[in-house]
Protein backbone atom coordinates (compact mmCIF):
# COMPACT_ATOMS: atom_id res chain seq x y z
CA UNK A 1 -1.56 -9.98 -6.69
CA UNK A 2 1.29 -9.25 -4.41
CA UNK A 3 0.44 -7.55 -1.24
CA UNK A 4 4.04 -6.71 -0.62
CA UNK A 5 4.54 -3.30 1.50
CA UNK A 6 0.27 -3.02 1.81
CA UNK A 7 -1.10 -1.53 5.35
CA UNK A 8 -3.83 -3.65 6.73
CA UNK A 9 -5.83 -3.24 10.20
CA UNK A 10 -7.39 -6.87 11.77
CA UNK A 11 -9.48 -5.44 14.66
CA UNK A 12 -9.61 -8.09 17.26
CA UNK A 13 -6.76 -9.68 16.75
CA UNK A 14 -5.26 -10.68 19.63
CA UNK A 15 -6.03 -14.17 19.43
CA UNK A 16 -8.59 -16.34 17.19
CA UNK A 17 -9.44 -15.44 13.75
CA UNK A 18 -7.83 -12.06 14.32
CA UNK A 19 -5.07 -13.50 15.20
CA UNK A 20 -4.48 -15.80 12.36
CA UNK A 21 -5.44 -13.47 9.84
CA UNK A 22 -3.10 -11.19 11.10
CA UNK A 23 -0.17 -13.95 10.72
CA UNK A 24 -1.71 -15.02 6.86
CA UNK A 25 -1.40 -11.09 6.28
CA UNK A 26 2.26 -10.84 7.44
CA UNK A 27 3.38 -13.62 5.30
CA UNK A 28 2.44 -11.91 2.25
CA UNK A 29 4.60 -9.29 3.57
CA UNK A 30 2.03 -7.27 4.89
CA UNK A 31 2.52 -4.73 7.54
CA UNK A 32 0.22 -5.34 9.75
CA UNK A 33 -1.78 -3.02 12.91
CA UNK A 34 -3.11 -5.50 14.97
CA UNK A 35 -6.03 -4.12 16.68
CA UNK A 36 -7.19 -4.90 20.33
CA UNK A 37 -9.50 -3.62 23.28
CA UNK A 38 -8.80 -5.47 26.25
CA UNK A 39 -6.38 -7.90 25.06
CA UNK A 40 -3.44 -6.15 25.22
CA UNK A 41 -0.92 -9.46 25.93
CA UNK A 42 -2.88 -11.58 23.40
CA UNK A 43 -2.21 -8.34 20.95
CA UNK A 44 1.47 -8.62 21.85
CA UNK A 45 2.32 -12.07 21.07
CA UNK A 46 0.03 -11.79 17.34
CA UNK A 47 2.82 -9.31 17.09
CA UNK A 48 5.84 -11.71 17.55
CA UNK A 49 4.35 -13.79 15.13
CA UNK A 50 3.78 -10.81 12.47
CA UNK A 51 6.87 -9.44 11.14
CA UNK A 52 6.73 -5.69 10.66
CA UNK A 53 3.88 -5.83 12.75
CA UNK A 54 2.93 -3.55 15.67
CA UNK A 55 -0.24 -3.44 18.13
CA UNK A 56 -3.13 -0.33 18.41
CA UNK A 57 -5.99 -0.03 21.02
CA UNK A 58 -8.92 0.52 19.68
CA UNK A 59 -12.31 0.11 20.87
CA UNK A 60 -14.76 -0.35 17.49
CA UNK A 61 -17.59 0.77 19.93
CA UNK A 62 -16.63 4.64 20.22
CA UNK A 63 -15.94 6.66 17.30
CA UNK A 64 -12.97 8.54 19.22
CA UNK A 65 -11.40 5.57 19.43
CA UNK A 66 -11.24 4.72 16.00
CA UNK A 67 -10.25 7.90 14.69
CA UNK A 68 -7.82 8.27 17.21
CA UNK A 69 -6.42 4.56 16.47
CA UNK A 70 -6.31 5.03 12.83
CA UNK A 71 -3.99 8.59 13.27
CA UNK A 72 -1.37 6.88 15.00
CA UNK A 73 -1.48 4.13 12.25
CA UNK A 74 -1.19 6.57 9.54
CA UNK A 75 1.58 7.88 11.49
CA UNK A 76 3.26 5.42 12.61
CA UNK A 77 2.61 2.68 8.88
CA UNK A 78 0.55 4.82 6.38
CA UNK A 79 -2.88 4.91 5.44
CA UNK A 80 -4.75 1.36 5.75
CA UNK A 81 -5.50 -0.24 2.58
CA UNK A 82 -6.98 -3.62 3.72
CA UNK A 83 -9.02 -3.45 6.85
CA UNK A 84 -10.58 -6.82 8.55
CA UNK A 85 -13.35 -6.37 10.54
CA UNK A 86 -13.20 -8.86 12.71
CA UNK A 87 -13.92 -7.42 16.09
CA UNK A 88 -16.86 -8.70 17.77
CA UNK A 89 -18.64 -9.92 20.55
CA UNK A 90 -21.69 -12.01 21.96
CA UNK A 91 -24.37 -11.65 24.89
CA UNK A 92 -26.51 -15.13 23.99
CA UNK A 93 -30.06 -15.12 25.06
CA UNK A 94 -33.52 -16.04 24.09
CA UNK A 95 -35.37 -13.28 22.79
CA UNK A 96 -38.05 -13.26 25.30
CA UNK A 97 -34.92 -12.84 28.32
CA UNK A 98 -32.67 -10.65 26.10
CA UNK A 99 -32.20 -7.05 27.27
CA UNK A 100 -31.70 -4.35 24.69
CA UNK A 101 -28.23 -3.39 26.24
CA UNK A 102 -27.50 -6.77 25.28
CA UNK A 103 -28.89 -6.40 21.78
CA UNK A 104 -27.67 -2.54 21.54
CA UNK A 105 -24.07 -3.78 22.64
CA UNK A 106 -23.57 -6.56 19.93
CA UNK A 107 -25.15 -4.67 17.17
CA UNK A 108 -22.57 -1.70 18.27
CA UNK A 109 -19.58 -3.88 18.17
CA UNK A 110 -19.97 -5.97 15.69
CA UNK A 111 -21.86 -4.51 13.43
CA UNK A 112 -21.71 -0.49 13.88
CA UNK A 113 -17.83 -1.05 14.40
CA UNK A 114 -17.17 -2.51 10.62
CA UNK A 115 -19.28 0.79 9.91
CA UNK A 116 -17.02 3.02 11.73
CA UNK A 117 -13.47 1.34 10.47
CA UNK A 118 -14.71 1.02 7.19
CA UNK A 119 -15.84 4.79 6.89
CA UNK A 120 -12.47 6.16 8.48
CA UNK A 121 -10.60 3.70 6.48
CA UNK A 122 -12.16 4.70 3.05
CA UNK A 123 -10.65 7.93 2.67
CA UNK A 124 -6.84 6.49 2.23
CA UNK A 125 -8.29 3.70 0.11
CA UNK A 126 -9.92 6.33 -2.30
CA UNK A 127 -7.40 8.44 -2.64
CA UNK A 128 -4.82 5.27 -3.32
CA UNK A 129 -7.51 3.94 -5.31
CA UNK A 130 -6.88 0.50 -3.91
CA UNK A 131 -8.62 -1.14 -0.84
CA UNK A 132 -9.71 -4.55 0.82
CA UNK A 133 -12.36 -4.31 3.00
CA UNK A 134 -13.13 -7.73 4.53
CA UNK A 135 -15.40 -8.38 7.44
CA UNK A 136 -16.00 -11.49 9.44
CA UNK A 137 -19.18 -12.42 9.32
CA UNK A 138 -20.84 -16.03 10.89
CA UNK A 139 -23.00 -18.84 9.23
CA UNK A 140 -25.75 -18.29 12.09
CA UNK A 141 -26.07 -14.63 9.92
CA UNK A 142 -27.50 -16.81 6.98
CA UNK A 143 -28.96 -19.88 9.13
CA UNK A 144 -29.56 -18.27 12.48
CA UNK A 145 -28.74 -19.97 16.16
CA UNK A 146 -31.44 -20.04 18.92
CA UNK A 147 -30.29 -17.42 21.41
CA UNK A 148 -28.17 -15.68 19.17
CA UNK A 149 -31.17 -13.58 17.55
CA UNK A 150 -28.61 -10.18 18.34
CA UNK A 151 -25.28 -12.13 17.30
CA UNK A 152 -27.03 -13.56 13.80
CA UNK A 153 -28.56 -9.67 13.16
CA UNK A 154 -25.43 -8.20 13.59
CA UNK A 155 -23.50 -10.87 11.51
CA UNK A 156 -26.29 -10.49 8.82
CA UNK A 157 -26.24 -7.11 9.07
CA UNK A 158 -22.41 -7.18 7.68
CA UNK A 159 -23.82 -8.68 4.50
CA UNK A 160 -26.33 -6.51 3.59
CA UNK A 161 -23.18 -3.47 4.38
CA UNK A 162 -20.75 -5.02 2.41
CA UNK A 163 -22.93 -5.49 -0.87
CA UNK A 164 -24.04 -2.32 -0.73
CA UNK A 165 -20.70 -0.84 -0.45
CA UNK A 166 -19.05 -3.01 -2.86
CA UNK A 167 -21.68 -1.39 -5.52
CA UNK A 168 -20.38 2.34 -4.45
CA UNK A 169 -16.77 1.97 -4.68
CA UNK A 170 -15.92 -0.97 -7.10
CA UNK A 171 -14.87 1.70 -9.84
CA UNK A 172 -12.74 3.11 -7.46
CA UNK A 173 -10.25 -0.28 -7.37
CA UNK A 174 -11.77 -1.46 -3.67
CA UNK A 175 -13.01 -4.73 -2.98
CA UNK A 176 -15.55 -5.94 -0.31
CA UNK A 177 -16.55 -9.12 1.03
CA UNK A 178 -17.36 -10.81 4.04
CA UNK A 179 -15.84 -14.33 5.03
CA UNK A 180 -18.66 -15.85 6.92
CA UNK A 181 -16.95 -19.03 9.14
CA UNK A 182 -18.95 -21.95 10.62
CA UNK A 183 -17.51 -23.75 13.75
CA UNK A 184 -14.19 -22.57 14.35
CA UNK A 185 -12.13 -23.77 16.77
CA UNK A 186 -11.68 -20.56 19.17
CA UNK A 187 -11.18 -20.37 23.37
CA UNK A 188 -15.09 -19.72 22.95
CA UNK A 189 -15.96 -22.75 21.28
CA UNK A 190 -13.11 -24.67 23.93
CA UNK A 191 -15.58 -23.68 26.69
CA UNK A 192 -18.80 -24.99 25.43
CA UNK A 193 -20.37 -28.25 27.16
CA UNK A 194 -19.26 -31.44 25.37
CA UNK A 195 -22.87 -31.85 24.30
CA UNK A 196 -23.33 -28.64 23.27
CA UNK A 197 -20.27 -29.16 21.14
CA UNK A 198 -21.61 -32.24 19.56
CA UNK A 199 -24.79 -31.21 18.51
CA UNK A 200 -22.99 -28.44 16.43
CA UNK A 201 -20.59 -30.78 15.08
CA UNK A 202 -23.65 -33.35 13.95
CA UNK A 203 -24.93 -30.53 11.81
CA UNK A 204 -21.46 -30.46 9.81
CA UNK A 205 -21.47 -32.94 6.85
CA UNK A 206 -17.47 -32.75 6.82
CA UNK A 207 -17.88 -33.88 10.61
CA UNK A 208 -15.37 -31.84 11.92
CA UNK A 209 -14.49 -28.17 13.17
CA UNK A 210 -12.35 -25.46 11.31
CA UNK A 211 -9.16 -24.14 12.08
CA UNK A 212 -8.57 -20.25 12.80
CA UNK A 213 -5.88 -20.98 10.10
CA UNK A 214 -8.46 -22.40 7.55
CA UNK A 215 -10.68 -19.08 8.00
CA UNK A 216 -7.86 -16.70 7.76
CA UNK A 217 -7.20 -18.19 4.29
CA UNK A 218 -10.31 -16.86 3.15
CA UNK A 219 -9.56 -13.42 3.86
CA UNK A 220 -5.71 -13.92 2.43
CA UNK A 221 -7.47 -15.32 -0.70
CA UNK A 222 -10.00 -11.62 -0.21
CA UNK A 223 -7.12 -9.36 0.21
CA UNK A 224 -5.09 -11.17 -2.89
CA UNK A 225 -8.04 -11.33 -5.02
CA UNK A 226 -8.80 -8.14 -7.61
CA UNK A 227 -11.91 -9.07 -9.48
CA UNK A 228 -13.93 -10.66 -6.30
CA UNK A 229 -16.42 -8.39 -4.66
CA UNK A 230 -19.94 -7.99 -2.97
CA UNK A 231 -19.27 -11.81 -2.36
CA UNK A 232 -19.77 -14.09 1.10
CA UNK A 233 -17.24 -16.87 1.37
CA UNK A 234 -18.26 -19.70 3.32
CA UNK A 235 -16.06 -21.56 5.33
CA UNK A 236 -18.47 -23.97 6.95
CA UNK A 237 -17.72 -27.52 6.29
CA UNK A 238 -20.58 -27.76 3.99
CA UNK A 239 -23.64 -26.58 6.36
CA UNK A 240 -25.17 -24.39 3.65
């Protein structure tokens, strides 16, 4: 299916995952909002690298912002019709140390942000009766991490949302699935301790990390496909 001319939003997507999805997006000919909070120079150079592309703040965490954001897309490129949710964050911590603005803050950004993209997002996509709603989602949200207990919630919590939503509007010629990535290497996973870095890779039965660029196929292949939804790709070397 081409995706020739199509709006699409990647929250986040000044660098990582965001940013390569934004750049698998673009080649399709995509036009594509790449979304940022504090990134702002990260957000500009995804842009160089996206034809057609330009760059909106938006902070997934406060409702004005979204709305806000997603008027001066519509203004500025039309209504979205594929939306990645990829912005996100983490505050690690055992459970017995973690405070709930930890746990309120990652559940609010990475989890009650796809909520409010997605529901500003839907009305364009209903009336168009076409849509791609893809979230980024983590293996921990199946398997779970020791002192991620808020980060695997929130990443698990994007499952449960995108089933149920695929059920309401599949009739309605919108898709939605979650691409859930294992170790990928990101500036995040650069600054981990060697050792910390090898005991994740031992649990890998392909023995090696991911590319950005191998995850962002996965939501090229979401946005391209037309009879895939409710689904959880997994692009983690073979860990499940």
């Amino acid at each position: 299916m081409s995706l020739e001319g199509r709006v699409a939003l990647v929250t986040g997507a000044g660098s990582g995952i965001g940013r390569a999805s934004a750049v698998c997006l673009a080649a399709e000919g995509t036009r594509v909002a790449v979304g940022y909070r504090g990134n702002k120079d990260g957000a500009r150079e995804t842009v160089a690298l996206c034809e057609g592309s330009m760059e909106f703040n938006i902070d997934v965490s406060s409702t004005e912002s979204v709305a806000g954001a997603f008027e001066e897309i519509e203004q500025a490129m039309g209504p979205v019709e594929i939306l990645v949710n990829n912005a996100g964050i983490t505050k690690d911590g055992l459970l017995m140390r973690m405070s709930e603005t930890a746990w309120d803050e990652v559940i609010d950004v990475t989890l009650k942000g796809a909520f409010r993209c997605t529901k500003r997002a839907l009305p364009g996509m209903l009336k168009g009766r076409w849509g791609r709603v893809i979230s980024i989602g983590s293996v921990v949200g199946t398997t779970g991490n020791p002192g991620q207990a808020n980060y695997a919630a929130a990443k698990a919590g994007l499952v449960g949302f995108s089933k149920a939503l695929a059920m309401e509007v599949a009739a309605k010629g919108i898709t939605v699935n979650v691409v859930a990535p294992g170790l990928v290497e990101t500036d995040f996973v650069d600054r981990l301790p060697q050792a910390a870095r090898n005991a994740l890779m031992s649990r890998i039965p392909m023995g090696r990390s991911a590319s950005a660029e191998e995850a962002a196929e996965a939501v090229r292949f979401c946005a391209r496909a037309s009879y895939l939804t409710g689904q959880v790709i997994g692009i983690n070397g073979g860990i499940i």
